[in-house]
N, C-alpha and C. Protein backbone atom coordinates (compact mmCIF):
# COMPACT_ATOMS: atom_id res chain seq x y z
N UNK A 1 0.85 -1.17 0.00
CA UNK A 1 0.00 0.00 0.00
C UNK A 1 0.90 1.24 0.00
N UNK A 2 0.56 2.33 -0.47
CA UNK A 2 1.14 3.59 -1.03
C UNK A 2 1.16 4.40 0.17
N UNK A 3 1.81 4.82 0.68
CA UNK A 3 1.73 6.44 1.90
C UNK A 3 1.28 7.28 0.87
N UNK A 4 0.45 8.29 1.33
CA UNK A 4 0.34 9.67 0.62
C UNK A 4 1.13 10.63 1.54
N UNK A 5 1.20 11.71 0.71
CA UNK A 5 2.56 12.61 0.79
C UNK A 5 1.18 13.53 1.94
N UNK A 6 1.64 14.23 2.78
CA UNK A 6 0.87 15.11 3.50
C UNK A 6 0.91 16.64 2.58
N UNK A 7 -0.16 17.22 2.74
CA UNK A 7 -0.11 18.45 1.59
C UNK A 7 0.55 19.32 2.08
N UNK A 8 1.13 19.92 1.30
CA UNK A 8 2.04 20.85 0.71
C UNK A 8 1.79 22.54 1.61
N UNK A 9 1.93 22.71 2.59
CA UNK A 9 2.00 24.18 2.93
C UNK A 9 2.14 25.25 2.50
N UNK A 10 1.12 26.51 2.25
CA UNK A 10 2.02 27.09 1.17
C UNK A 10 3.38 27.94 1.87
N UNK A 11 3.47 27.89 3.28
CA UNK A 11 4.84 28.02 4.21
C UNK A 11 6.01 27.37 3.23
N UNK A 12 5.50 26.03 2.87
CA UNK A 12 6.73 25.36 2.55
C UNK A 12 7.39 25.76 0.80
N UNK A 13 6.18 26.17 0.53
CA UNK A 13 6.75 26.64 -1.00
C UNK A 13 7.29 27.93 -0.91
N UNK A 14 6.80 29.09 -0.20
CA UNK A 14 7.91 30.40 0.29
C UNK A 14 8.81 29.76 0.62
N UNK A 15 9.56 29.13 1.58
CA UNK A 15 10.66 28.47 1.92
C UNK A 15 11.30 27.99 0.77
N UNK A 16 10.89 26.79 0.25
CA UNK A 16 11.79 26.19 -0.38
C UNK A 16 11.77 26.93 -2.05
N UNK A 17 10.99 27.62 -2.79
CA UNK A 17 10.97 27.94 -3.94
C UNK A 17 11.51 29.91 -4.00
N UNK A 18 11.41 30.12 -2.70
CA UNK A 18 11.71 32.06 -3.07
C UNK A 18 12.98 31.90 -1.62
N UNK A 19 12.77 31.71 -0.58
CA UNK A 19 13.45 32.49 0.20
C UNK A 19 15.00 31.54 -0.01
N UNK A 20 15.19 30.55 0.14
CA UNK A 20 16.26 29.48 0.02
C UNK A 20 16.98 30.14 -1.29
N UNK A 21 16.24 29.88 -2.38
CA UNK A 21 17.09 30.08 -3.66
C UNK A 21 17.16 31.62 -3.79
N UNK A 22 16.84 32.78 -3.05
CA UNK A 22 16.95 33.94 -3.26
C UNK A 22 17.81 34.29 -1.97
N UNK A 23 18.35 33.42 -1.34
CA UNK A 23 19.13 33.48 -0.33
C UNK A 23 18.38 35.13 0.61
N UNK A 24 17.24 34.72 0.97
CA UNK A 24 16.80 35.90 1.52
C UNK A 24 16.11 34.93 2.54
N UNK A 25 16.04 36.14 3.56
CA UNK A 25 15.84 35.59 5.43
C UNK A 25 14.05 35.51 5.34
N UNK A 26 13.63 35.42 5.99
CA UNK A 26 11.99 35.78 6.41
C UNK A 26 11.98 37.51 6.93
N UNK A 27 12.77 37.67 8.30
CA UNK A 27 13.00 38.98 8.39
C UNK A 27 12.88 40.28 7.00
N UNK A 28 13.77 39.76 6.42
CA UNK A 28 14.29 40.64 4.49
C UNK A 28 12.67 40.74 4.25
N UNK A 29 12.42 39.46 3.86
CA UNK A 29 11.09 39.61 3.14
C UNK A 29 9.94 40.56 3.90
N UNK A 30 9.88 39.98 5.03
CA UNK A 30 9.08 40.96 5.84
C UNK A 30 9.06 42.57 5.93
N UNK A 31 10.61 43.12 5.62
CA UNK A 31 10.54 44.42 5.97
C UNK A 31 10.35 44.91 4.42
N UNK A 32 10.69 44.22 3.30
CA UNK A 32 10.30 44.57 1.65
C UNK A 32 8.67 44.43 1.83
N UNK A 33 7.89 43.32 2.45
CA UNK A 33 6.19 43.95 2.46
C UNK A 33 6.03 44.46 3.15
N UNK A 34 6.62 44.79 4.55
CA UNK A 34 6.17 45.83 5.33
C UNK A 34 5.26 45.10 6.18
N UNK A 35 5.48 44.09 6.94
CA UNK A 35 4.92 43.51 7.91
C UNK A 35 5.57 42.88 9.36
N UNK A 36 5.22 42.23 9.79
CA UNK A 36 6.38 42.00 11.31
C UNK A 36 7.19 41.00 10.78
N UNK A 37 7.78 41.13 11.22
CA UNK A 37 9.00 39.66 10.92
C UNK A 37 8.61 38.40 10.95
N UNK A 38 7.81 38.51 12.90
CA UNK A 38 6.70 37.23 13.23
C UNK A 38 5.84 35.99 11.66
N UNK A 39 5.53 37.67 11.23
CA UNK A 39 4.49 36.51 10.41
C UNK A 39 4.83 36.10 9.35
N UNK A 40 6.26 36.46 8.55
CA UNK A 40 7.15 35.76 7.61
C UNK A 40 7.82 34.80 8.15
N UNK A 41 7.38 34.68 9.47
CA UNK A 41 8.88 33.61 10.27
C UNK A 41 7.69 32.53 10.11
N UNK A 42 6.49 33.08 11.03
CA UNK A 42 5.29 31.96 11.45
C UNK A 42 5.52 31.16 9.73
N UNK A 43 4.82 32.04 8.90
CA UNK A 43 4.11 31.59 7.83
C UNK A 43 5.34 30.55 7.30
N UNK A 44 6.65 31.03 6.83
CA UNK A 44 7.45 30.19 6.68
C UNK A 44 7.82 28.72 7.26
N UNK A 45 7.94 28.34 8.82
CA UNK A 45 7.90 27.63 9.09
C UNK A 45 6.77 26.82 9.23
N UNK A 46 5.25 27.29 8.51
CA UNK A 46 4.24 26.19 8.39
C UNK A 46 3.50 26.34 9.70
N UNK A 47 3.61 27.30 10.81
CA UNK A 47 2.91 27.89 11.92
C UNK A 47 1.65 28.40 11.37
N UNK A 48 1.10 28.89 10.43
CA UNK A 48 0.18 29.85 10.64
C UNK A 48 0.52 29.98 8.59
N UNK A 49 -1.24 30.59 8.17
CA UNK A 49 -1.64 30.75 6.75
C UNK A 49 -1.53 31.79 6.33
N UNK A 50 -1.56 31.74 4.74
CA UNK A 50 -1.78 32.55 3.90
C UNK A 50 -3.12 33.56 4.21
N UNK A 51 -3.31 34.82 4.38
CA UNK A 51 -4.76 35.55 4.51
C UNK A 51 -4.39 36.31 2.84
N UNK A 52 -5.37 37.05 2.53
CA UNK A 52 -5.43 37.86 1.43
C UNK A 52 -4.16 39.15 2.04
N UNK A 53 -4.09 39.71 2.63
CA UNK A 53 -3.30 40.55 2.68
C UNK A 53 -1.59 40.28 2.01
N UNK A 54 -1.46 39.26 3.22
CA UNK A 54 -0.18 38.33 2.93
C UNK A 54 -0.01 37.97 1.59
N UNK A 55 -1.41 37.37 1.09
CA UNK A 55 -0.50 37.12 -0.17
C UNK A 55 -0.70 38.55 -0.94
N UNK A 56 -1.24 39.28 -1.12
CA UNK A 56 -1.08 40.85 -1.95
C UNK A 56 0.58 41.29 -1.64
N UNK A 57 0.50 41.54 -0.44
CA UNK A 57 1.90 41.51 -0.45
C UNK A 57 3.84 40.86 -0.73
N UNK A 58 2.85 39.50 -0.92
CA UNK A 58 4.26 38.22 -1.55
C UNK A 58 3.93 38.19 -2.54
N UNK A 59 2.76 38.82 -3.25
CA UNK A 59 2.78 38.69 -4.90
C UNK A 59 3.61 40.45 -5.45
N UNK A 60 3.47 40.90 -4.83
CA UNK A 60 3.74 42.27 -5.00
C UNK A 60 5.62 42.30 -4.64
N UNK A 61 6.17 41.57 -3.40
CA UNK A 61 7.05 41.53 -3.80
C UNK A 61 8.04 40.59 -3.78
N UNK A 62 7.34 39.32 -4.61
CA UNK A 62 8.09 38.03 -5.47
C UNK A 62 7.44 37.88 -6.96
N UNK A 63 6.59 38.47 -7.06
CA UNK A 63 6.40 39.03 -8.85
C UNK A 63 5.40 37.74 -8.90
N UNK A 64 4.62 37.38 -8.41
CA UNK A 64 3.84 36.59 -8.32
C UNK A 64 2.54 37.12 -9.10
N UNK A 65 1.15 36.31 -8.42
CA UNK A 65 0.09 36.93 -8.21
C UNK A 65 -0.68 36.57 -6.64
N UNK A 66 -1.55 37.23 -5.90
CA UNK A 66 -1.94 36.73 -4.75
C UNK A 66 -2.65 35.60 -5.48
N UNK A 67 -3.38 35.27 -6.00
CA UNK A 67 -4.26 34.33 -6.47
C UNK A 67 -3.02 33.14 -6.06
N UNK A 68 -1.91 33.24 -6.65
CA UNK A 68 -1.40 31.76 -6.30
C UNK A 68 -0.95 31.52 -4.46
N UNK A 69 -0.89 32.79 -4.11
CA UNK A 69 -0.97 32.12 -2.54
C UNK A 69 -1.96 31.91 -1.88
N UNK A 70 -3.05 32.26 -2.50
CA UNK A 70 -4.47 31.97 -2.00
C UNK A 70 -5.03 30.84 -2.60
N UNK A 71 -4.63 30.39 -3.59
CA UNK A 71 -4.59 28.77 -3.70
C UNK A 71 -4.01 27.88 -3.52
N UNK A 72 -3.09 28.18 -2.88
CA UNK A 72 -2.01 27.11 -1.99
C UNK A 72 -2.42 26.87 -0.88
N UNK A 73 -3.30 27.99 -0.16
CA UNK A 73 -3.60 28.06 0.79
C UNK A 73 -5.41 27.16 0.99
N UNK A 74 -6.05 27.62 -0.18
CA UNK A 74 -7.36 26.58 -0.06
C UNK A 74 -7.31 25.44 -0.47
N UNK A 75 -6.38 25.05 -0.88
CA UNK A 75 -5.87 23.75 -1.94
C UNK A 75 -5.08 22.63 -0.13
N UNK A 76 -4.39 23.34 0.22
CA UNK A 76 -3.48 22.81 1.51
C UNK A 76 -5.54 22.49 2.89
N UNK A 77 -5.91 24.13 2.81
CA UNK A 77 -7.09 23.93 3.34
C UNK A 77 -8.44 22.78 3.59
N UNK A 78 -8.52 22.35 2.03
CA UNK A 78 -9.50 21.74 1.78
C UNK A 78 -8.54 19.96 2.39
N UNK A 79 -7.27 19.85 1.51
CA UNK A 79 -6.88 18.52 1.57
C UNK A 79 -6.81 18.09 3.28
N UNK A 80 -6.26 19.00 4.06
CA UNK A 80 -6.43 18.73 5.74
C UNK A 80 -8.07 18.46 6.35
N UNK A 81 -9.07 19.54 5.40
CA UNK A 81 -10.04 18.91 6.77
C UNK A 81 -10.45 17.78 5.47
N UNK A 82 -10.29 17.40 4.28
CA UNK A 82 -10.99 16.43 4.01
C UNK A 82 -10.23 15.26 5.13
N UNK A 83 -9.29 15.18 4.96
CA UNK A 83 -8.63 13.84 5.54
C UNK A 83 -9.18 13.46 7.24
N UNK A 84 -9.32 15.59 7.67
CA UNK A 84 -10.05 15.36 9.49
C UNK A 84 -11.45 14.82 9.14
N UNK A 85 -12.21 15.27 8.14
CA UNK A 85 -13.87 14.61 8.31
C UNK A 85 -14.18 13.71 6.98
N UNK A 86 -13.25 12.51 6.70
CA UNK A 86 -13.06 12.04 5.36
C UNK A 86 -14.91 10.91 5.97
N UNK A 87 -14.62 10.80 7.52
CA UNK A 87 -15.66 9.60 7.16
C UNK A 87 -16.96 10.27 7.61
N UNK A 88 -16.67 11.49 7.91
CA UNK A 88 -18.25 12.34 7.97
C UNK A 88 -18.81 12.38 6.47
N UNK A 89 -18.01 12.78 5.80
CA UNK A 89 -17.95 13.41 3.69
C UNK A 89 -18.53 11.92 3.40
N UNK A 90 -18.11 10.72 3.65
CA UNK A 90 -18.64 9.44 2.79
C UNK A 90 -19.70 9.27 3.41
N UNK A 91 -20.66 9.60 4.34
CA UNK A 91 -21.95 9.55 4.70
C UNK A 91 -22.72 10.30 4.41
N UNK A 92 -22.44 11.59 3.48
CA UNK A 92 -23.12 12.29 2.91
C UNK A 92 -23.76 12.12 1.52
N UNK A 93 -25.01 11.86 0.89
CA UNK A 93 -25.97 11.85 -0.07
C UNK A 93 -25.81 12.89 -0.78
N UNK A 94 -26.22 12.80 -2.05
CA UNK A 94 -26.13 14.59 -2.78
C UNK A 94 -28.11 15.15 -2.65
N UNK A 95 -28.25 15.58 -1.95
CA UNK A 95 -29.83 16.35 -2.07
C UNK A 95 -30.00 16.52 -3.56
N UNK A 96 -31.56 16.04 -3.92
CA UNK A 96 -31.64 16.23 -4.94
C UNK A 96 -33.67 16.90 -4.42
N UNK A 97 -33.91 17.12 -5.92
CA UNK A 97 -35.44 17.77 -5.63
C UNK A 97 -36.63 17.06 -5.08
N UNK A 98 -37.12 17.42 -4.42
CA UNK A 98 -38.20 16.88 -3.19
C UNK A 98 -39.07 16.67 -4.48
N UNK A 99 -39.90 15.54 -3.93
CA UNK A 99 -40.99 14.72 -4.71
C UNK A 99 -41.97 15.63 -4.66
């Protein structure tokens, strides 16, 4: 039987895809958007999410778009609570129109 990979943080893709290969700190990044250090440190190490602000600001300055940290973030979202309420979701019926 196969392990599945646990999903993807979008902490872990700032880390490993911008700050590592741009040899830049969390601190750096933080004071280029203009936010506390805290929440480039949190968010980086996988503590704490993407909000809309955050990502306006890591798209603004890693040349991004927020859209992709806000789908890393509902994409990471959805795959955690499916797996917390996977056997609530298989007891669910699809409603269809009353007789």
């Amino acid at each position: 039987m196969t392990k599945k990979l646990a999903p993807m943080h979008p902490g872990e893709v700032l880390r490993e895809e911008f700050l590592i290969p741009l040899s830049l700190s969390a601190g750096a990044l933080a004071k280029a958007c203009g936010v506390p250090r805290t929440r480039m440190e949190r968010l980086a190490s996988e503590e704490t999410g993407i909000t809309a602000d955050t990502a306006l600001r890591l798209a603004k300055a890693l040349g991004t778009s927020p859209e992709v940290w806000l789908n890393l973030q509902t994409d990471y979202d959805v795959q955690v609570t499916k797996h917390q309420i996977g056997k609530q979701l298989s007891k669910i019926t699809r409603v269809t129109e009353a007789a």
